[in-house]
Protein backbone atom coordinates (compact mmCIF):
# COMPACT_ATOMS: atom_id res chain seq x y z
CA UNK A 1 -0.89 6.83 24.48
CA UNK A 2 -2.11 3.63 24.05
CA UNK A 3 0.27 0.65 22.56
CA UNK A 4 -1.26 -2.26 20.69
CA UNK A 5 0.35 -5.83 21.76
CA UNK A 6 1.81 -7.80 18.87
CA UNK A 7 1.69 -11.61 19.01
CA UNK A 8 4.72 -13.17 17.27
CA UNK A 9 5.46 -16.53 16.51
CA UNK A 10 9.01 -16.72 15.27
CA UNK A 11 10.31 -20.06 13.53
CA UNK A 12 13.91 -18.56 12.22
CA UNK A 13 14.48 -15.52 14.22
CA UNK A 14 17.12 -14.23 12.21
CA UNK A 15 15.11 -14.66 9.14
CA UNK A 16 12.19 -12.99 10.35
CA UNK A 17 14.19 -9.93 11.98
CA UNK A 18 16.02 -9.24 8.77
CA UNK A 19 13.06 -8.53 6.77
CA UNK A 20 11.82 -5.71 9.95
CA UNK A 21 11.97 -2.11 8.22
CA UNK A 22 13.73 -0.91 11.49
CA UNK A 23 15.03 2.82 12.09
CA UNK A 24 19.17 3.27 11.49
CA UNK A 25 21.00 1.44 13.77
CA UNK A 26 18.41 -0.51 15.61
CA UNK A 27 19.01 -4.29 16.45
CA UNK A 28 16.53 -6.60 17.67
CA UNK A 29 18.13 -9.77 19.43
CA UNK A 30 15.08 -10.12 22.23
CA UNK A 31 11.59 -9.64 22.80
CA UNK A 32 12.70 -6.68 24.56
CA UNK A 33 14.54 -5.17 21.91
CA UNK A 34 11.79 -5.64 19.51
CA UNK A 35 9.01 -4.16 22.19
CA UNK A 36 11.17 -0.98 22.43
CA UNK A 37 11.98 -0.33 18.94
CA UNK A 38 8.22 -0.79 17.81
CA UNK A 39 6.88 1.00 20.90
CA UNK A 40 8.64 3.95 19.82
CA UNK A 41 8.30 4.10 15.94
CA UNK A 42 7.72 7.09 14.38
CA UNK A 43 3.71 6.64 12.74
CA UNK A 44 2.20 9.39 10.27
CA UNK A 45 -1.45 9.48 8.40
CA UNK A 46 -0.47 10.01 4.66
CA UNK A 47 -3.51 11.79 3.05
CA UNK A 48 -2.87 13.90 0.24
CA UNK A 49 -5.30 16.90 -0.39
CA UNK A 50 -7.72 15.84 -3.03
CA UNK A 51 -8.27 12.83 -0.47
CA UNK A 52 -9.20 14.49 2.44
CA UNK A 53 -13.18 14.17 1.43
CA UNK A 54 -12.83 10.60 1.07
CA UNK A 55 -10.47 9.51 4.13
CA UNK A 56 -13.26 12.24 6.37
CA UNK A 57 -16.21 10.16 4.97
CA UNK A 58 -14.90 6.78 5.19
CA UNK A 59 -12.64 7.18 8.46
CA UNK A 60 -9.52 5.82 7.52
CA UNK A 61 -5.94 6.90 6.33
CA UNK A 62 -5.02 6.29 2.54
CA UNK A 63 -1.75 5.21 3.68
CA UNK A 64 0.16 4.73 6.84
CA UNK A 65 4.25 5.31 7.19
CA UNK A 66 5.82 3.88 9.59
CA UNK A 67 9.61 4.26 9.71
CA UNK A 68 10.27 4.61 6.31
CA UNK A 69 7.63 1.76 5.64
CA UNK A 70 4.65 3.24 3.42
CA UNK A 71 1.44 0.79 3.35
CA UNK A 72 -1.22 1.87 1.32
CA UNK A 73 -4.84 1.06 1.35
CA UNK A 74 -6.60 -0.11 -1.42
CA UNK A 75 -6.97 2.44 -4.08
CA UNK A 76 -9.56 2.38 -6.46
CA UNK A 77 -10.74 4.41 -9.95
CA UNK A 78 -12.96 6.66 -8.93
CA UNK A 79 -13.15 10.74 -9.57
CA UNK A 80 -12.36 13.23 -7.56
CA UNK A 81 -15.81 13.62 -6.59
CA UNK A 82 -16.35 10.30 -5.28
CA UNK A 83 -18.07 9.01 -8.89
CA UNK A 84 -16.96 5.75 -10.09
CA UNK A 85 -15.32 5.38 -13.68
CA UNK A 86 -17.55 3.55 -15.56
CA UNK A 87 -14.81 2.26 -18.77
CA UNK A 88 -12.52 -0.09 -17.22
CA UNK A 89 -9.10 0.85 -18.61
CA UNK A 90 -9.98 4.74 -17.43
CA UNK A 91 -11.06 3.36 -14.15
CA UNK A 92 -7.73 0.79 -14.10
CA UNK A 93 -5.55 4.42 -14.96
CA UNK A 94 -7.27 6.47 -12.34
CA UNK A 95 -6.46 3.69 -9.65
CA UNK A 96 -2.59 3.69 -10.60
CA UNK A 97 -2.63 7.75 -10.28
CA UNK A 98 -4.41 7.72 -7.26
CA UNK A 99 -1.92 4.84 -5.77
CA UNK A 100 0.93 7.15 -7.51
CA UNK A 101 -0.49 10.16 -5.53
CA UNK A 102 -0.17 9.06 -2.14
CA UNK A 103 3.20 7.61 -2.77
CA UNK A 104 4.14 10.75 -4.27
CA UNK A 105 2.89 12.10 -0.91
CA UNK A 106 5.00 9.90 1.27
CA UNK A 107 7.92 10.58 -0.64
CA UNK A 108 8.12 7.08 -2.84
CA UNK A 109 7.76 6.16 -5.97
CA UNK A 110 6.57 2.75 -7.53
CA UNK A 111 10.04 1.89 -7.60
CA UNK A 112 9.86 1.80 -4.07
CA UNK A 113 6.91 -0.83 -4.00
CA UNK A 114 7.92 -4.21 -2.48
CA UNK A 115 4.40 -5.87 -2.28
CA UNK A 116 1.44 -5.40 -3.73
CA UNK A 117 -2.34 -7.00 -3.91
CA UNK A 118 -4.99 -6.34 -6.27
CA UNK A 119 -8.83 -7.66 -6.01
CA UNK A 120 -10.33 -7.88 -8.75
CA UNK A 121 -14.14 -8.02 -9.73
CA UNK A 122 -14.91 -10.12 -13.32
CA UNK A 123 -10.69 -11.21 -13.21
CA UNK A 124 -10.99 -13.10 -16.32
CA UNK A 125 -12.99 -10.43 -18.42
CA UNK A 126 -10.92 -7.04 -17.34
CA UNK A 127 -7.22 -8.85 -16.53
CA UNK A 128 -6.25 -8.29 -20.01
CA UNK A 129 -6.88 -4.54 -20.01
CA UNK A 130 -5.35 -4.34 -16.85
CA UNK A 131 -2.77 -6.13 -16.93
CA UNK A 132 -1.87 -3.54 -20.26
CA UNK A 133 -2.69 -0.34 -17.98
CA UNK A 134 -0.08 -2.16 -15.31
CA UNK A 135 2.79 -2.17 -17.73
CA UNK A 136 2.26 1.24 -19.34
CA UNK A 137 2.30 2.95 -15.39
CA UNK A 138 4.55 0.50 -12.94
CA UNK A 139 7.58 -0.80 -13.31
CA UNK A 140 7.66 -4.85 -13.88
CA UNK A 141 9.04 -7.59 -12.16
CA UNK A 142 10.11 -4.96 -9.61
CA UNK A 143 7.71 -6.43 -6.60
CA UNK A 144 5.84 -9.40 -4.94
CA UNK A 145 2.35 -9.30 -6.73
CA UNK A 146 -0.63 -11.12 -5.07
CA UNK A 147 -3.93 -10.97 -7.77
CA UNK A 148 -7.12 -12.36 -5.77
CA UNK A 149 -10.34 -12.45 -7.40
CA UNK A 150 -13.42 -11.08 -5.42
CA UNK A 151 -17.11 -11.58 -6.06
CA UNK A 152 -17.53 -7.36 -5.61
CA UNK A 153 -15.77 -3.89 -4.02
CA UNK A 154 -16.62 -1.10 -1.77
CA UNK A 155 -19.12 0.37 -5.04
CA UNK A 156 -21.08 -1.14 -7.28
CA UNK A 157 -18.98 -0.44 -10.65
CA UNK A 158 -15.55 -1.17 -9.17
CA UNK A 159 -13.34 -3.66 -10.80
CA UNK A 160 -10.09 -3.26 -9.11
CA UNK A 161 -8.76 -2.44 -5.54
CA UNK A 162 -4.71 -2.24 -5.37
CA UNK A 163 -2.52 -1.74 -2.08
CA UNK A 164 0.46 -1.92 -0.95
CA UNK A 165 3.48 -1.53 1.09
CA UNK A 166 6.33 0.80 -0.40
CA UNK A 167 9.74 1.04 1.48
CA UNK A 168 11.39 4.46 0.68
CA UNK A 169 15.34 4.09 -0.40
CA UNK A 170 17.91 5.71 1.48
CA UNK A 171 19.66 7.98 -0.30
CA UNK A 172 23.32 6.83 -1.53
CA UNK A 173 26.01 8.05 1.27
């Protein structure tokens, strides 16, 4: 099995280590500690079954979980067969379910979502719409929320990409 290295540059250790999604009962106080911990971490491919096309053609996982830690590639309006949505608030919906989908998958929720990016072709034309379709289907002011505005996606057609990183609760004790 081979182990990737991790570079890290820490300027408040303690700050930095309290944010780690670590597995129960794990505490990192060296390089060492952190080493083993990651080394060991638990990693499953999250691809839910009306994906499986997609993630074969493309090569890569819809979303990764690592100890309890969901991130989620970009997910996009498209059908199931690969076609992309042409009206923008149907596409906008169809990239919420499919985000909702693999979540669903990796047992979260979009109350679970800490951060989240969307990209965004035409930003100033379709951000109303979307913005709308946001607040019918996810929860607000529930996340960090990075919008960056891109000169084109994966598909001619696409207008918006959104990923992110969903940390599943623990349930109460």
């Amino acid at each position: 099995m081979q182990h990737k290295r991790v570079v890290v540059i820490l300027v408040d250790k303690h700050a930095w280590l309290d944010a780690l999604p670590l597995p129960n009962d794990a505490r990192l106080n060296s390089a060492t500690d952190f080493h083993q911990t990651f080394r060991m971490s638990s990693r499953e491919i999250i691809v839910p079954s009306s994906m499986k096309t997609l993630a074969e053609r493309a090569g890569y996982a819809p979303a990764v979980r690592v100890n309890g830690t969901i991130f989620c590639a970009g997910q996009v309006g498209r059908t199931f067969d690969l076609d992309v949505i042409k009206d923008p608030e149907s596409q906008f919906v169809a990239a919420w379910e499919n985000l909702r989908l693999i979540l669903t998958q990796g047992q979260c929720t979009f109350d679970d979502v800490v951060d989240m990016t969307t990209y965004h072709v035409n930003m100033r034309e379709h951000m109303g719409v979307f913005r709308a379709v946001k607040d019918r289907m996810f929860p607000r002011k529930t996340c960090a929320w990075t919008c960056i505005g891109v000169a084109e996606l994966a598909h001619p057609g696409l207008l918006v990409e959104i990923k992110c990183i969903a940390v599943r609760r623990q349930p109460p004790v």
